[in-house]
C-alpha atoms as a PDB file:
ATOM      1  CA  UNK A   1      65.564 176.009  84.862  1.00  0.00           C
ATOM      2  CA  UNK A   2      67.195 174.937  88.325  1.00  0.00           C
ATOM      3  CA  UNK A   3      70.568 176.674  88.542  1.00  0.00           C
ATOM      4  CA  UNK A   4      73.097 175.478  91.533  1.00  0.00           C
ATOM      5  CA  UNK A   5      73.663 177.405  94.600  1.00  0.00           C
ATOM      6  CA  UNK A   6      76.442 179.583  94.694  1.00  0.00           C
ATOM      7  CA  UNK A   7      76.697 179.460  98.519  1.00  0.00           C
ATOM      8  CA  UNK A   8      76.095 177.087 101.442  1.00  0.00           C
ATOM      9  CA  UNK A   9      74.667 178.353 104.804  1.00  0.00           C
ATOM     10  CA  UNK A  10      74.686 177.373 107.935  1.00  0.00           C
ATOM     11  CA  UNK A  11      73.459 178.530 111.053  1.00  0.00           C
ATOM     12  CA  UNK A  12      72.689 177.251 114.608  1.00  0.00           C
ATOM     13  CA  UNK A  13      71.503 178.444 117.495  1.00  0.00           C
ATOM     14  CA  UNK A  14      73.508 177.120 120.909  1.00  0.00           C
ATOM     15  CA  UNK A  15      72.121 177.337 124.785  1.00  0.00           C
ATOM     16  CA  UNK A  16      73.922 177.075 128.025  1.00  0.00           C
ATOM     17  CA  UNK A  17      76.670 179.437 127.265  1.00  0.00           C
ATOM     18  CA  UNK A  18      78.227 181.171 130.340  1.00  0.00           C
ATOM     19  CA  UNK A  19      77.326 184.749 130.237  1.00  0.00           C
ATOM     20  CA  UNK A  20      80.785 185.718 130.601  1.00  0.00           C
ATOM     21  CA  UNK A  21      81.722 184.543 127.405  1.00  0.00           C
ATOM     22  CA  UNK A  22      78.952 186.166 125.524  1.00  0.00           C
ATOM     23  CA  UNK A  23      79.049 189.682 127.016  1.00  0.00           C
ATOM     24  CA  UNK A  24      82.448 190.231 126.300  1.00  0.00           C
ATOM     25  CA  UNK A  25      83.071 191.752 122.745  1.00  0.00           C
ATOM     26  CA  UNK A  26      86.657 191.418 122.644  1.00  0.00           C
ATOM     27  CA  UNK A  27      85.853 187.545 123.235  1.00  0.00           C
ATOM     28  CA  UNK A  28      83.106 186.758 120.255  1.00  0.00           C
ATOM     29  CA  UNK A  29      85.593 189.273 117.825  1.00  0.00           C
ATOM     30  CA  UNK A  30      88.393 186.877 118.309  1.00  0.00           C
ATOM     31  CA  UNK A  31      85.551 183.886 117.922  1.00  0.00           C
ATOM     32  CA  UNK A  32      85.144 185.032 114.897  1.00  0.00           C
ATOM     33  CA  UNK A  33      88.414 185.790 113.094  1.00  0.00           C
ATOM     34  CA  UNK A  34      89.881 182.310 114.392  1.00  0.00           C
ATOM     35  CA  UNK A  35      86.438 180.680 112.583  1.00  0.00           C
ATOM     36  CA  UNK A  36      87.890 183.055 109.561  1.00  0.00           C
ATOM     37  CA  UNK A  37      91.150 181.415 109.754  1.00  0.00           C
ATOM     38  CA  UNK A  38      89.724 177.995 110.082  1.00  0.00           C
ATOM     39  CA  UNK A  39      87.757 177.947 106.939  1.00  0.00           C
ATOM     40  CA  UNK A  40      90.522 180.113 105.613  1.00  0.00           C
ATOM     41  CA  UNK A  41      88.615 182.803 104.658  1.00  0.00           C
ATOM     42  CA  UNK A  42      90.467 186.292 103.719  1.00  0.00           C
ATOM     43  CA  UNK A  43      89.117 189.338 106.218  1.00  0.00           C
ATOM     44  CA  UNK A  44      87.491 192.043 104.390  1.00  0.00           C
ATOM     45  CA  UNK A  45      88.419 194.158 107.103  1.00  0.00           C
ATOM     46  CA  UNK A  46      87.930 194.058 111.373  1.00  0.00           C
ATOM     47  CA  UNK A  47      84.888 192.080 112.712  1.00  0.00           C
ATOM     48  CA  UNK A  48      82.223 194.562 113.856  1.00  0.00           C
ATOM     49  CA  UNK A  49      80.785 194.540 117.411  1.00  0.00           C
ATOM     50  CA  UNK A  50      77.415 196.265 118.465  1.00  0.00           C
ATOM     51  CA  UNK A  51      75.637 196.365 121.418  1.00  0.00           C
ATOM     52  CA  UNK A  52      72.189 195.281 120.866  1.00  0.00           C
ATOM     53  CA  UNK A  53      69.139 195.171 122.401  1.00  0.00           C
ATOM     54  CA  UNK A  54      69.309 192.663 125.144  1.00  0.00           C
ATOM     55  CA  UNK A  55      72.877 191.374 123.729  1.00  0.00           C
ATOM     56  CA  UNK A  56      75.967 191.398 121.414  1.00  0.00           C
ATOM     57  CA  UNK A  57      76.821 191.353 117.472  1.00  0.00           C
ATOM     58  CA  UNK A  58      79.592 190.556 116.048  1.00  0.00           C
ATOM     59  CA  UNK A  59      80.001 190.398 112.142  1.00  0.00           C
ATOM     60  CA  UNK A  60      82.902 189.398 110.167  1.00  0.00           C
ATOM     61  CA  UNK A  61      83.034 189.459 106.309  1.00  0.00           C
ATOM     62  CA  UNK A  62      85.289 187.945 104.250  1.00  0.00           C
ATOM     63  CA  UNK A  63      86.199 188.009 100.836  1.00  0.00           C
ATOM     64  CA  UNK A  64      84.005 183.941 100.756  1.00  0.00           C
ATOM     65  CA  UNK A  65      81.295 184.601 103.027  1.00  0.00           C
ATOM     66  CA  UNK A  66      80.471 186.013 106.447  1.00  0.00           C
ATOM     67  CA  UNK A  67      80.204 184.732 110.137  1.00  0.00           C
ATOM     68  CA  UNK A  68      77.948 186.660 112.314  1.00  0.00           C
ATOM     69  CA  UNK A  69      77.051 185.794 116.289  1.00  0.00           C
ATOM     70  CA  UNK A  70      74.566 186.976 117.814  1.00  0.00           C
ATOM     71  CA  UNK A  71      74.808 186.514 121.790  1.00  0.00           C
ATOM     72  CA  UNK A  72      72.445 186.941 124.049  1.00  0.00           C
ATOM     73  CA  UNK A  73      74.171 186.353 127.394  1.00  0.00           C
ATOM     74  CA  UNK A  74      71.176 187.129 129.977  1.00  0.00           C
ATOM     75  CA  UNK A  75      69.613 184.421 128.660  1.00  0.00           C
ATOM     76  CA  UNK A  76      72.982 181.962 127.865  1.00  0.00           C
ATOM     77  CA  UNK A  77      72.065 182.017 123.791  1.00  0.00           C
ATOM     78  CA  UNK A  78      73.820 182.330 121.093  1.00  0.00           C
ATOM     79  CA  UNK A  79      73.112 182.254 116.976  1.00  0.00           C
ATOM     80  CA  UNK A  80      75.681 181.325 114.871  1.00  0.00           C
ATOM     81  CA  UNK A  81      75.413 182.058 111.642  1.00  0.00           C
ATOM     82  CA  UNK A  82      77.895 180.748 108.663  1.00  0.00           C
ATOM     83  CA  UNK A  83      77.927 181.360 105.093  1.00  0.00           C
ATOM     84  CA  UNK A  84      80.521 180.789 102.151  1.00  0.00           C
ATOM     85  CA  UNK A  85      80.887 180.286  98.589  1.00  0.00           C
ATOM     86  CA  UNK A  86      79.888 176.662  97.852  1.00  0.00           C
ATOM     87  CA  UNK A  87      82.387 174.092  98.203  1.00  0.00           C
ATOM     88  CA  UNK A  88      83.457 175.596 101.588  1.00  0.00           C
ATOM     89  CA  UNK A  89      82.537 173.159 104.491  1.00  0.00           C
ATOM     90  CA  UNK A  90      81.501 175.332 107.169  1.00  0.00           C
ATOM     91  CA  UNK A  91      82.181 172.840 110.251  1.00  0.00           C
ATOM     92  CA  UNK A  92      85.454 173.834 111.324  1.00  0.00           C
ATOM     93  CA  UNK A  93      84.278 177.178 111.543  1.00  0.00           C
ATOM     94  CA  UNK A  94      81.259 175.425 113.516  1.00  0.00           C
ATOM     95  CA  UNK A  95      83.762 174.072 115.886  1.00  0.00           C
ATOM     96  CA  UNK A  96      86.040 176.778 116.533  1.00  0.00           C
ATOM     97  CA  UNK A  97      83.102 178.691 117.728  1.00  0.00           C
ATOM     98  CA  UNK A  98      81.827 176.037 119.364  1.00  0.00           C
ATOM     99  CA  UNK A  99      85.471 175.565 121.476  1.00  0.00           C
ATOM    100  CA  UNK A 100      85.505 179.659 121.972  1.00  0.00           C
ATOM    101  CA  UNK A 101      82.414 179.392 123.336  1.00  0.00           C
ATOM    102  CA  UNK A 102      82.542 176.596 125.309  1.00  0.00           C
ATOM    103  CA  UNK A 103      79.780 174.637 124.037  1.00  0.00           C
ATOM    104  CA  UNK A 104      79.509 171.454 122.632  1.00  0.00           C
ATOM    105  CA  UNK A 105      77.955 170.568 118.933  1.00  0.00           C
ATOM    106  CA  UNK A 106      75.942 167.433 118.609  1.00  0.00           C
ATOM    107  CA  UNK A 107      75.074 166.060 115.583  1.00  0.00           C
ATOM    108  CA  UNK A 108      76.237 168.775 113.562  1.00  0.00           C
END
């Protein structure tokens, strides 16, 4: 028996993005939360920012999903990654991210 999803997901990975913006921690953690307040998503708590090998992650979870980036800003990349309870669509929080970042989303 086929049961329905309980959450959508979305994730995308974006190139060209000025280094600046992606080694700056303060920068993606405010990314984040505004995507949060986009889809309207209620903050389980602060984002968290690591330094990782050869870049930056930031996580945010929230009470109907998560957003997590993963920049990479020697090499201009980014991952964004999107997920929510279903019946959540995920594109403004695409967008926001997209506008933070300075990037633009095409066909998406």
């Amino acid at each position: 028996m086929r049961t329905k999803a309980a959450f959508v997901h979305r994730y995308i990975e974006v190139t060209g993005v000025a280094a600046a913006r992606l080694a700056d921690p303060d920068s993606l953690a405010v990314a984040v939360v505004a995507a949060a307040g986009a889809l309207g998503f209620s903050a389980e708590g602060a984002p968290v920012t690591r330094a990782v090998s050869g870049g930056i992650s930031t996580a945010h979870l929230c009470r109907e999903g998560h957003i997590v980036l993963r920049a990479l800003p020697d090499e201009g990349r980014c991952l964004i990654d999107l997920l929510a309870v279903t019946g959540v669509s995920l594109q403004r929080g695409l967008d926001v991210i997209a506008r933070r970042l300075g990037v633009t989303l095409s066909g998406f």
